[in-house]
N, C-alpha and C. Protein backbone atom coordinates (compact mmCIF):
# COMPACT_ATOMS: atom_id res chain seq x y z
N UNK A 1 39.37 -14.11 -23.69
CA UNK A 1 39.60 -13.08 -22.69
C UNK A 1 39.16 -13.60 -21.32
N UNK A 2 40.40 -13.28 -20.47
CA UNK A 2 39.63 -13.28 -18.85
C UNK A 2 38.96 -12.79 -18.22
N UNK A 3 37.92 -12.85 -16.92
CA UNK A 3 36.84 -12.27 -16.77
C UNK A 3 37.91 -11.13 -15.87
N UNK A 4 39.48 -11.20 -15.49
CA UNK A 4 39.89 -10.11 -14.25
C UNK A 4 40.52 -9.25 -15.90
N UNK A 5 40.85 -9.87 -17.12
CA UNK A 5 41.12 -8.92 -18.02
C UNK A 5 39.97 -7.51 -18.70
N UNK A 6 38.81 -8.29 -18.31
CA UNK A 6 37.57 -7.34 -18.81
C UNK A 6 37.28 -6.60 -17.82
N UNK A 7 37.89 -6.55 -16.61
CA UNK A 7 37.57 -5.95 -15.04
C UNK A 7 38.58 -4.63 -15.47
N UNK A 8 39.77 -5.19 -15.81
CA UNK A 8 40.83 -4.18 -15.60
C UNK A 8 40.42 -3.34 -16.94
N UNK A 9 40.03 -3.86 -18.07
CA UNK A 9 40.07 -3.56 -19.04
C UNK A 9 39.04 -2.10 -18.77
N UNK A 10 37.72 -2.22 -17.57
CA UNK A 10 36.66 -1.81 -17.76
C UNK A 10 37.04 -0.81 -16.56
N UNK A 11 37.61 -0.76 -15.66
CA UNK A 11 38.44 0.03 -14.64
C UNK A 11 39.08 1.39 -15.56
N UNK A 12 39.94 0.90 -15.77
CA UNK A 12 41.08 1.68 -17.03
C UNK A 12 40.34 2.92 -17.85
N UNK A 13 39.23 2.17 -18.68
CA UNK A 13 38.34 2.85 -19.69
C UNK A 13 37.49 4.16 -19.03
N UNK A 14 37.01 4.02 -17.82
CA UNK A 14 35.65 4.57 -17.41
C UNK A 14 36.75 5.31 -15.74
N UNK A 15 37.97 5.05 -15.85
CA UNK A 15 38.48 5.47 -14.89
C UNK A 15 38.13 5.42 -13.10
N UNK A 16 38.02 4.45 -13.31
CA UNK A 16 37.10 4.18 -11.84
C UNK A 16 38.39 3.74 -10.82
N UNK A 17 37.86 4.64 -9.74
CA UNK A 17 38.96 4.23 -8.56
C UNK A 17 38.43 3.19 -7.69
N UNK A 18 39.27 2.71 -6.38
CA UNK A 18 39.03 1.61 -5.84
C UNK A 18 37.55 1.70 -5.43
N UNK A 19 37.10 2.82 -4.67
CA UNK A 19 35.84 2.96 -4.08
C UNK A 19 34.75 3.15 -4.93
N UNK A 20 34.78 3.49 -5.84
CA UNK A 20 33.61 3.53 -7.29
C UNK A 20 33.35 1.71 -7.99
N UNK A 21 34.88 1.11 -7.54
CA UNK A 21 34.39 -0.34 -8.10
C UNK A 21 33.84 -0.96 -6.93
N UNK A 22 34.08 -0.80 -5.42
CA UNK A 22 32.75 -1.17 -4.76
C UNK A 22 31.97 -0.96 -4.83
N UNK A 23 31.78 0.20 -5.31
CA UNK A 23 30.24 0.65 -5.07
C UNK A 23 29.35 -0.33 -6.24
N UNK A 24 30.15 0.16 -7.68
CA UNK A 24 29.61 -1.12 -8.42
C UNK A 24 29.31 -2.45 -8.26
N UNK A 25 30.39 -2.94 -7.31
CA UNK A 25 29.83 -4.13 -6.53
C UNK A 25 28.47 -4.48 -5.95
N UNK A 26 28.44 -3.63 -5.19
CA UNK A 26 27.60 -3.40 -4.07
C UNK A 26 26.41 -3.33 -4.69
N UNK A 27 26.26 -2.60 -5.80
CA UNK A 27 24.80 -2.01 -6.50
C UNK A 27 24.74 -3.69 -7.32
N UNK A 28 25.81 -4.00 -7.49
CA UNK A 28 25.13 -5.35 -8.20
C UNK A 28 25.19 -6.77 -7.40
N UNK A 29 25.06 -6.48 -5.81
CA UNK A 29 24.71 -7.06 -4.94
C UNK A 29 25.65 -8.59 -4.33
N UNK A 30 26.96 -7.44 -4.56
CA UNK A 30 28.16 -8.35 -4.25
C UNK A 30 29.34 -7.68 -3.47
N UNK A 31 29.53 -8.27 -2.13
CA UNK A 31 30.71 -7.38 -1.39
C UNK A 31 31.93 -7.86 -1.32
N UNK A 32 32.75 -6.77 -2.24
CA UNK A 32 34.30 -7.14 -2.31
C UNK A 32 34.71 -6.21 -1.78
N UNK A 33 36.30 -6.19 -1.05
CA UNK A 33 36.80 -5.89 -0.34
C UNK A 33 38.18 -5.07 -1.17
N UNK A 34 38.58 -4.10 -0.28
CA UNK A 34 39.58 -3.04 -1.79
C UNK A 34 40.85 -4.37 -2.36
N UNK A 35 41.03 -5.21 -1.28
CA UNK A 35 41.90 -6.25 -1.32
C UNK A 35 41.65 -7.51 -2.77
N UNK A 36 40.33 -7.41 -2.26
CA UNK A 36 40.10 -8.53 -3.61
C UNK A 36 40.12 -8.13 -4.95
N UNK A 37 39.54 -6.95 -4.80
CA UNK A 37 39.73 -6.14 -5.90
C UNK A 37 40.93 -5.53 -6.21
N UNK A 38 41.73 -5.28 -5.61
CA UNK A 38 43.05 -5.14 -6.18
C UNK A 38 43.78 -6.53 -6.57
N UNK A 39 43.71 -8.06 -5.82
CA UNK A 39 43.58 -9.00 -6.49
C UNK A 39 43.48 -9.55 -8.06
N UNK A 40 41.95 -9.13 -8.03
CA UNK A 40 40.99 -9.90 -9.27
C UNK A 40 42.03 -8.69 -10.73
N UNK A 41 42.50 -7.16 -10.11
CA UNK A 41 43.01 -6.75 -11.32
C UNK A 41 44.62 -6.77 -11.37
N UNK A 42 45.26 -7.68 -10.79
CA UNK A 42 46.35 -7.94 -10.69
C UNK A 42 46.78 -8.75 -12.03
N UNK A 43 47.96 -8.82 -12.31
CA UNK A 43 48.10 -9.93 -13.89
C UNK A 43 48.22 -11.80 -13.32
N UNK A 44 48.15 -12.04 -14.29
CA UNK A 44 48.45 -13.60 -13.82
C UNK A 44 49.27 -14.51 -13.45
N UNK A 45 51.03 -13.81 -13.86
CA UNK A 45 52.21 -13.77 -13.09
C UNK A 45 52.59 -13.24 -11.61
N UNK A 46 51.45 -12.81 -11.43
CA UNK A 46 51.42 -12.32 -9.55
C UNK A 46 51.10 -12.98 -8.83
N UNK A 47 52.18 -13.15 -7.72
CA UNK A 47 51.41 -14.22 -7.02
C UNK A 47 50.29 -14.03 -5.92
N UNK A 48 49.90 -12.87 -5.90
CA UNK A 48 48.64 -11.99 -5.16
C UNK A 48 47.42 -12.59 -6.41
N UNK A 49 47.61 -13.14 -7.63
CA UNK A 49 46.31 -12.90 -8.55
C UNK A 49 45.59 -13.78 -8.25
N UNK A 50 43.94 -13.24 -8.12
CA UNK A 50 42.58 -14.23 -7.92
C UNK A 50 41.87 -14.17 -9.10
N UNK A 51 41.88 -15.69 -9.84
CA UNK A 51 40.54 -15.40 -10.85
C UNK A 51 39.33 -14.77 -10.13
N UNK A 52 38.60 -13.67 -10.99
CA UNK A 52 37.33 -13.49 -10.75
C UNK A 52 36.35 -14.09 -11.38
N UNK A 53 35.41 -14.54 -11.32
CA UNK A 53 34.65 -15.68 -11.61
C UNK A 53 33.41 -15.35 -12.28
N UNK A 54 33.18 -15.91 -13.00
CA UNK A 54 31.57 -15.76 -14.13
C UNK A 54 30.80 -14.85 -13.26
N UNK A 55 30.45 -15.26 -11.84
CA UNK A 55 28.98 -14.73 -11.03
C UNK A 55 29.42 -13.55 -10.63
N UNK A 56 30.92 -13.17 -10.04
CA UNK A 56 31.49 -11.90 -9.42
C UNK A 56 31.55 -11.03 -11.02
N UNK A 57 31.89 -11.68 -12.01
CA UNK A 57 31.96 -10.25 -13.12
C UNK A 57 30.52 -9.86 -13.53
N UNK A 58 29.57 -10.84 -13.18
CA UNK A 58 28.13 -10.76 -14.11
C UNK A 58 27.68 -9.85 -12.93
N UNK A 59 27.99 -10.29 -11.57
CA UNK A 59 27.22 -8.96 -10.55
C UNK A 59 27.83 -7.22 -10.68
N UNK A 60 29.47 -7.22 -11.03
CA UNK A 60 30.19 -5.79 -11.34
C UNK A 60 29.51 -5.61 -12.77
N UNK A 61 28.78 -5.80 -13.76
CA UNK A 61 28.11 -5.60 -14.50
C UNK A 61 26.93 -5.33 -14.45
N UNK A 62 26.44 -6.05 -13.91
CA UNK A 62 24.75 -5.72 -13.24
C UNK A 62 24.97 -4.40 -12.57
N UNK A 63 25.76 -4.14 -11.80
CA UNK A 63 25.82 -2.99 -10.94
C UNK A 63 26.50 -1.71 -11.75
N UNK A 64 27.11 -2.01 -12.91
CA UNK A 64 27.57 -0.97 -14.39
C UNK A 64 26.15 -0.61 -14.70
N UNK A 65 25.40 -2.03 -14.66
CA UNK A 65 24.09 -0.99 -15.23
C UNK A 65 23.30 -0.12 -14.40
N UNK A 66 23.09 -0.56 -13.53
CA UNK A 66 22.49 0.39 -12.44
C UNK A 66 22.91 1.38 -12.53
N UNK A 67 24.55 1.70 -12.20
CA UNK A 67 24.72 2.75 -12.22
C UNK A 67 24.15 3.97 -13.10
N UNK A 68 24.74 2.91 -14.49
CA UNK A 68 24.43 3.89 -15.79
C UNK A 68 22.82 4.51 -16.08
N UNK A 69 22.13 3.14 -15.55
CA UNK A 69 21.04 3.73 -16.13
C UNK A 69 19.54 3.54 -15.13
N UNK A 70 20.29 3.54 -14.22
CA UNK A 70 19.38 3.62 -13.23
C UNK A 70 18.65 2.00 -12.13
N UNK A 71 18.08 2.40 -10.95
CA UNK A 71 17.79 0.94 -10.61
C UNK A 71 16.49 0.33 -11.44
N UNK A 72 16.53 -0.46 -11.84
CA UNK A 72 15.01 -1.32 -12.65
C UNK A 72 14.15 -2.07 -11.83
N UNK A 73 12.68 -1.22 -11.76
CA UNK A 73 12.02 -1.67 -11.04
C UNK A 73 11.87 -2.96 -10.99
N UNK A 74 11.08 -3.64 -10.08
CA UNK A 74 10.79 -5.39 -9.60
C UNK A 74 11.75 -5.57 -9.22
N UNK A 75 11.94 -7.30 -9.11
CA UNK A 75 12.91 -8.14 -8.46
C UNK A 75 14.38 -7.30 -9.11
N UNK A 76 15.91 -7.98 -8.24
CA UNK A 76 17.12 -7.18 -8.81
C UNK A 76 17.23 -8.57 -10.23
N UNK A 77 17.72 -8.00 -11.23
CA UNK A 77 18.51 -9.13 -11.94
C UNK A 77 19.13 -10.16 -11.50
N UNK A 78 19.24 -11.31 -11.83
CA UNK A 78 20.06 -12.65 -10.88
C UNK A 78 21.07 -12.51 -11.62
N UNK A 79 22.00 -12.84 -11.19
CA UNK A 79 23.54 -12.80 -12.23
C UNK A 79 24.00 -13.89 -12.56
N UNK A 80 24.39 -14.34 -13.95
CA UNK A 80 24.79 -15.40 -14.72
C UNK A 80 25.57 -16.61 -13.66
N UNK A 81 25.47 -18.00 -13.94
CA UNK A 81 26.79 -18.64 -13.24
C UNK A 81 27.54 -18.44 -14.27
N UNK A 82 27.12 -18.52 -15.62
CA UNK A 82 28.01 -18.88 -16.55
C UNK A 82 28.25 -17.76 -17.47
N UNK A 83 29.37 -16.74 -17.91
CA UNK A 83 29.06 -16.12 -18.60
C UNK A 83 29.90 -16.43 -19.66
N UNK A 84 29.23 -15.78 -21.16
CA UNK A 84 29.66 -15.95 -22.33
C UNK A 84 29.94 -14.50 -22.83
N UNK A 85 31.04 -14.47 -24.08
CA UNK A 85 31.21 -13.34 -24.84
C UNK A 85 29.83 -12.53 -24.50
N UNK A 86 29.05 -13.07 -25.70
CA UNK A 86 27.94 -12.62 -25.89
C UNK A 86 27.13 -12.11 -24.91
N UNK A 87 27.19 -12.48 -23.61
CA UNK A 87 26.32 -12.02 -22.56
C UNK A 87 26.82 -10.42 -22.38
N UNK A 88 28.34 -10.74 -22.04
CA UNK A 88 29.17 -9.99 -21.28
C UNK A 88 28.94 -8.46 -22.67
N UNK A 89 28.71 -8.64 -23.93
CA UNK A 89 29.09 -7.74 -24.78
C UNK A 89 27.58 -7.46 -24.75
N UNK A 90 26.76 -8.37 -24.80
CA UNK A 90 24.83 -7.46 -24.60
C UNK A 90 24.86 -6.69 -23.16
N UNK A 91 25.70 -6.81 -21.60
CA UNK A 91 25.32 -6.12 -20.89
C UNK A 91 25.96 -4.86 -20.95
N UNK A 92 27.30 -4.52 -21.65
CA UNK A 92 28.25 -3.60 -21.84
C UNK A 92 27.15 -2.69 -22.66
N UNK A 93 26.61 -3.26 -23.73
CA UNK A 93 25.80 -2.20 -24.44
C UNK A 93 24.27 -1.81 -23.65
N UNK A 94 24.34 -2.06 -22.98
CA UNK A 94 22.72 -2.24 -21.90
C UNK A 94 23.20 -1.22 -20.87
N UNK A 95 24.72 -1.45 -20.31
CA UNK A 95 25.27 -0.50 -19.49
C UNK A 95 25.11 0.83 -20.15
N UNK A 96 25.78 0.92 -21.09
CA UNK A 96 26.07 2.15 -22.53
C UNK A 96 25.39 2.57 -22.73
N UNK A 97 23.73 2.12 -22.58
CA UNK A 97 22.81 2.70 -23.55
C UNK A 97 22.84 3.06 -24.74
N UNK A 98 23.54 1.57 -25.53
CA UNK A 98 24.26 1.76 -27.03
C UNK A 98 23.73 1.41 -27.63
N UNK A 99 22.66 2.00 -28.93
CA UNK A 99 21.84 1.27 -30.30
C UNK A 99 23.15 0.58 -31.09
N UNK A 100 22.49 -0.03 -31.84
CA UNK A 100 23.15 -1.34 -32.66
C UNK A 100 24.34 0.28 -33.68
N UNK A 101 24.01 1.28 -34.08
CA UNK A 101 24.86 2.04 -34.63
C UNK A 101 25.72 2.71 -33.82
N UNK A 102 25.45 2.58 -32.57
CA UNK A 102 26.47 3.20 -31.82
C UNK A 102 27.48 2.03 -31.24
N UNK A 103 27.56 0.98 -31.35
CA UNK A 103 28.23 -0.23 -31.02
C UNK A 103 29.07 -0.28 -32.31
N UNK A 104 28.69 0.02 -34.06
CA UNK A 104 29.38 -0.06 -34.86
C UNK A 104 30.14 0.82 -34.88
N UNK A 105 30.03 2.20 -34.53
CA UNK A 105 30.66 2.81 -34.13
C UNK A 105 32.07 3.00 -33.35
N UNK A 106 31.31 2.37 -32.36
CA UNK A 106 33.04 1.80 -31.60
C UNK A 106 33.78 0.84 -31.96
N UNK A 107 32.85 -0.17 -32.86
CA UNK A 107 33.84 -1.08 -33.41
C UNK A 107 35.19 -0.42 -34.55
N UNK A 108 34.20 0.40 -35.27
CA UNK A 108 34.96 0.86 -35.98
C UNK A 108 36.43 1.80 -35.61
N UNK A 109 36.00 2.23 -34.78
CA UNK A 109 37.09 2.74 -33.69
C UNK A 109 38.59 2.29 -33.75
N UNK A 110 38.25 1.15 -34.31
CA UNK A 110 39.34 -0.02 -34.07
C UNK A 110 39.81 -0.99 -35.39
N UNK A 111 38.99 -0.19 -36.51
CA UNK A 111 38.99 -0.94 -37.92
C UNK A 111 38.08 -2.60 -37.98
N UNK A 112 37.19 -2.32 -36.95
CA UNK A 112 36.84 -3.59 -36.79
C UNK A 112 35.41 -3.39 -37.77
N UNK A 113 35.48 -4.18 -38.83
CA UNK A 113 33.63 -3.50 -39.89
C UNK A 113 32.81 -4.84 -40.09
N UNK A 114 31.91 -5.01 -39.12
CA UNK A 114 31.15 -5.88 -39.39
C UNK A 114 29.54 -5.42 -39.88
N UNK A 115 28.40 -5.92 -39.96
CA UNK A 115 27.56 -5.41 -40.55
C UNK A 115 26.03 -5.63 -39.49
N UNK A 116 25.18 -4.65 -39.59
CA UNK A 116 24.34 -4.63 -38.44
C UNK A 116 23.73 -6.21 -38.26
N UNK A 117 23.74 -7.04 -39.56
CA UNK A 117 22.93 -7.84 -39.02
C UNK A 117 24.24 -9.22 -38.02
N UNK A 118 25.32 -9.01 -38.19
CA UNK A 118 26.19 -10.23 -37.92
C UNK A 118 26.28 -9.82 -36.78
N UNK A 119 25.93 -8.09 -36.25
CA UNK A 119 26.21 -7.35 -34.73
C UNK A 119 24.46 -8.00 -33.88
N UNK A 120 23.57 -8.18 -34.56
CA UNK A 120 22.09 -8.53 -33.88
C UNK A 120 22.30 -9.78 -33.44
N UNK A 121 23.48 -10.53 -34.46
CA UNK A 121 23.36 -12.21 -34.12
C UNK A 121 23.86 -12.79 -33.07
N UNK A 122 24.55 -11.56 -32.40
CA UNK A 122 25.34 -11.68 -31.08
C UNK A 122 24.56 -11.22 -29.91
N UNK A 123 23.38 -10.63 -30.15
CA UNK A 123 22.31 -10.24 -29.14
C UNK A 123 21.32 -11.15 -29.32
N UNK A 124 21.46 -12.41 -30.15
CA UNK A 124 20.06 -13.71 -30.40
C UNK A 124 20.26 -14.33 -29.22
N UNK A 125 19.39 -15.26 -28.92
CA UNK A 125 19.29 -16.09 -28.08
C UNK A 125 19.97 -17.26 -28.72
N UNK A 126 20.75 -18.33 -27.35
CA UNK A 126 21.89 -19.14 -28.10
C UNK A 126 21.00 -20.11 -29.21
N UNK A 127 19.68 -20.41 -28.89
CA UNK A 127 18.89 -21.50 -29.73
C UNK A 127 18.19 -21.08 -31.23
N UNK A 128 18.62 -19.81 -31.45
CA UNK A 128 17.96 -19.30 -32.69
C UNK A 128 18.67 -19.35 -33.72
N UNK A 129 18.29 -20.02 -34.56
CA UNK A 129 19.19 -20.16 -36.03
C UNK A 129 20.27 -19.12 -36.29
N UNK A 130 20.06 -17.91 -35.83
CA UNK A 130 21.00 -16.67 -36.50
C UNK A 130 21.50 -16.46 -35.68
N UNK A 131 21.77 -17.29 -34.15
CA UNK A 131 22.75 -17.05 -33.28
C UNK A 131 23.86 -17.21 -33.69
N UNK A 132 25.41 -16.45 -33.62
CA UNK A 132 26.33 -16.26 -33.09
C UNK A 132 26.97 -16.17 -32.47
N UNK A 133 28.22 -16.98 -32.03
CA UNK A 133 29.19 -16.93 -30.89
C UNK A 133 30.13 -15.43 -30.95
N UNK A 134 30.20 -14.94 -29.85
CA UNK A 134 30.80 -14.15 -29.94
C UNK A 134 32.33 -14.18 -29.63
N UNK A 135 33.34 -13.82 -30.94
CA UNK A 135 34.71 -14.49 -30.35
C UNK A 135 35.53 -13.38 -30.01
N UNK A 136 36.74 -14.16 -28.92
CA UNK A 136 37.53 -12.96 -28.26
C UNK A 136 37.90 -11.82 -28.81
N UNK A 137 38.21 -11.74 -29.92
CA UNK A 137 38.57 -10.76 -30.58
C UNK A 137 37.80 -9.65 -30.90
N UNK A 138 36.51 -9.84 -31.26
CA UNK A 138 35.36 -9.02 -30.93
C UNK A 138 35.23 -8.36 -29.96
N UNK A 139 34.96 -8.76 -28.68
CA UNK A 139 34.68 -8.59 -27.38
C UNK A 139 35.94 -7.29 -27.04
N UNK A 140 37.42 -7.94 -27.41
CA UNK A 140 38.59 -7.04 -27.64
C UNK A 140 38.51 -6.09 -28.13
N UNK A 141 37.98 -5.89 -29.29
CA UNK A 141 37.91 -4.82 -30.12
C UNK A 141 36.59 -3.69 -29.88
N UNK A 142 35.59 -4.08 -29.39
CA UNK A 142 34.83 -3.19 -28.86
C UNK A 142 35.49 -2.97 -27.57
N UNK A 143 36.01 -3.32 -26.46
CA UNK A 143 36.50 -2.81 -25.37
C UNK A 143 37.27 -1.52 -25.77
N UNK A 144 38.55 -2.03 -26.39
CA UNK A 144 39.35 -1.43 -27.02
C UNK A 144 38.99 0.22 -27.89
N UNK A 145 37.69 -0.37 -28.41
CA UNK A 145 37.09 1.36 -29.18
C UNK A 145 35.91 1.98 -27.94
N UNK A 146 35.70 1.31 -26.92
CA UNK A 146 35.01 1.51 -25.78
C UNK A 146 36.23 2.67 -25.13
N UNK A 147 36.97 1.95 -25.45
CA UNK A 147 38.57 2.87 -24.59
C UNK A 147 38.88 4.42 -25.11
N UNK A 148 39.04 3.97 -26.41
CA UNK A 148 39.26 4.95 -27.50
C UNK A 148 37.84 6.44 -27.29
N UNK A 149 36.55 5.56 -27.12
CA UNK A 149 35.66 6.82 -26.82
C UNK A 149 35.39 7.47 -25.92
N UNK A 150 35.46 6.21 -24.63
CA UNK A 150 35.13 6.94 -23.57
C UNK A 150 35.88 7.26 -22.56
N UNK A 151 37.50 6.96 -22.62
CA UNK A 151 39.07 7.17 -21.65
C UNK A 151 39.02 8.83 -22.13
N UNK A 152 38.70 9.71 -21.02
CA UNK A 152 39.00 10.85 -20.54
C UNK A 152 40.82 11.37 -20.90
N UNK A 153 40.49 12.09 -21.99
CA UNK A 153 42.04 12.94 -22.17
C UNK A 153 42.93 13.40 -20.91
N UNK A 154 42.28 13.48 -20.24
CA UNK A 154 42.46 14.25 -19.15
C UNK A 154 42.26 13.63 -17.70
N UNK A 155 42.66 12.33 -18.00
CA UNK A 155 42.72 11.02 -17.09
C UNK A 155 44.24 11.22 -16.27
N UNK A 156 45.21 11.78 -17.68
CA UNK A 156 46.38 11.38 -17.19
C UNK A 156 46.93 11.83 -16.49
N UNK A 157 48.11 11.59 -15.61
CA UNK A 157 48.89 12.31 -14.10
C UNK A 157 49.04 13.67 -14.87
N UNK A 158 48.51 14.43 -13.98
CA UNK A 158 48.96 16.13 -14.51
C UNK A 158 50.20 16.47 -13.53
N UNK A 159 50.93 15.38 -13.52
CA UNK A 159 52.37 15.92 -12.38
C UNK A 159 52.98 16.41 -13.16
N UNK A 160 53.06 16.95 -14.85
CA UNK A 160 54.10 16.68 -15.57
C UNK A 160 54.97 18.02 -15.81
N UNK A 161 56.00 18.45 -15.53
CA UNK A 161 56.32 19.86 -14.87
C UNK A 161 56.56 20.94 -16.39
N UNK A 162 56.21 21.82 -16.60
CA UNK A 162 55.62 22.45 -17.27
C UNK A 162 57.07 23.32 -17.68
N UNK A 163 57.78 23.43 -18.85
CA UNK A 163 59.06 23.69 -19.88
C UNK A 163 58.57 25.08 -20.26
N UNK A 164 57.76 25.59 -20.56
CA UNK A 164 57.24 26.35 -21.40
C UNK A 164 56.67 27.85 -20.43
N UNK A 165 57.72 28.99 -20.61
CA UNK A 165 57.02 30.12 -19.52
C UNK A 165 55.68 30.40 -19.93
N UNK A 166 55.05 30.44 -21.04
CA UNK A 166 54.07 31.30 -21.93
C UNK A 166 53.21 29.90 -21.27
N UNK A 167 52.86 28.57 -20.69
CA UNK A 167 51.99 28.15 -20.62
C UNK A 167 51.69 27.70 -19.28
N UNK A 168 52.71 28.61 -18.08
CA UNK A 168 52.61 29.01 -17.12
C UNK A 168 51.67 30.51 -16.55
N UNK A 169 50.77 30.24 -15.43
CA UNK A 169 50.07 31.34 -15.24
C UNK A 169 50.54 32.04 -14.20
N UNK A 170 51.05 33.10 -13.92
CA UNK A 170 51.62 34.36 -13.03
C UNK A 170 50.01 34.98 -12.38
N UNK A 171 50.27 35.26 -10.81
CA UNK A 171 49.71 36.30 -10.47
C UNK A 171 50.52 37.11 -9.84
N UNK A 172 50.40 38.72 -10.03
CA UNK A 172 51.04 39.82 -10.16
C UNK A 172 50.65 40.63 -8.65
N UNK A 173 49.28 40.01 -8.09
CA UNK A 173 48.57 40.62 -6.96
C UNK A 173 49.93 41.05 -5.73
């Protein structure tokens, strides 16, 4: 997965408009412009598209968490040069405020059934025997049941012109 596919992916889900993903910027101590950001979520056949880069997605994450869960006292977090699955899927659940059963949860979302301990091995540190790489498809599939839980029914264009007299409302005043 690309880091502007997990942008759009994470836009989409949580419904965030142009000025809510600056702000996320901003809180994770990075200034993009509505331009770049319409850029970075452009596809890769455009010729407007900018990769967004390990340090720009690890700061719009840092600043997911803030949002979510508040600023954390001391120094701010430094943001990755390099990011991995695994980083990117421990800050999503850090954003979430998601225990290890509420992450299976969303996996499952998606028919995806792995078991708590193969889900911890992806929150190890890379040098610990029971580390795990975390592969695209994973990362996919929790986005994906991330989508499924938290994409608002009621996201969609309500332009849609209404067939039905009985689910039309009359005032008589």
């Amino acid at each position: 997965m690309t880091n502007n596919d997990i942008l759009r992916r994470l836009r989409y889900t949580f419904d965030y408009n142009d000025s809510k993903m600056i702000a996320l910027f901003e809180m994770g101590d990075h200034t993009a412009s509505r331009e770049q950001i319409s850029d970075w979520l452009k596809k890769e056949d455009d010729p407007a598209y900018q990769s967004c880069g390990d340090v720009v997605l690890a700061k719009f994450l840092n600043g997911q968490i803030e949002d979510n869960r508040g600023k954390r006292e001391g120094p701010a977090p430094v943001a990755e040069t390099k990011l991995t699955n695994n980083i990117i899927f421990r800050k999503l659940k850090i954003a979430l405020d998601l225990k290890a059963e509420d992450v299976l949860e969303i996996l499952a979302l998606t028919d995806t059934k792995i078991s708590n301990h193969e889900l911890s091995a992806f929150f190890r540190k890379p040098g610990h025997k029971h580390y795990r790489e975390c592969k695209d498809q994973i990362l996919r599939n929790f986005l994906k049941g991330a989508q499924i839980k938290y994409r608002r029914a009621d996201a969609e264009p309500a332009d849609e012109p209404v067939d039905d007299l009985s689910k039309q409302s009359f005032s008589w005043d």
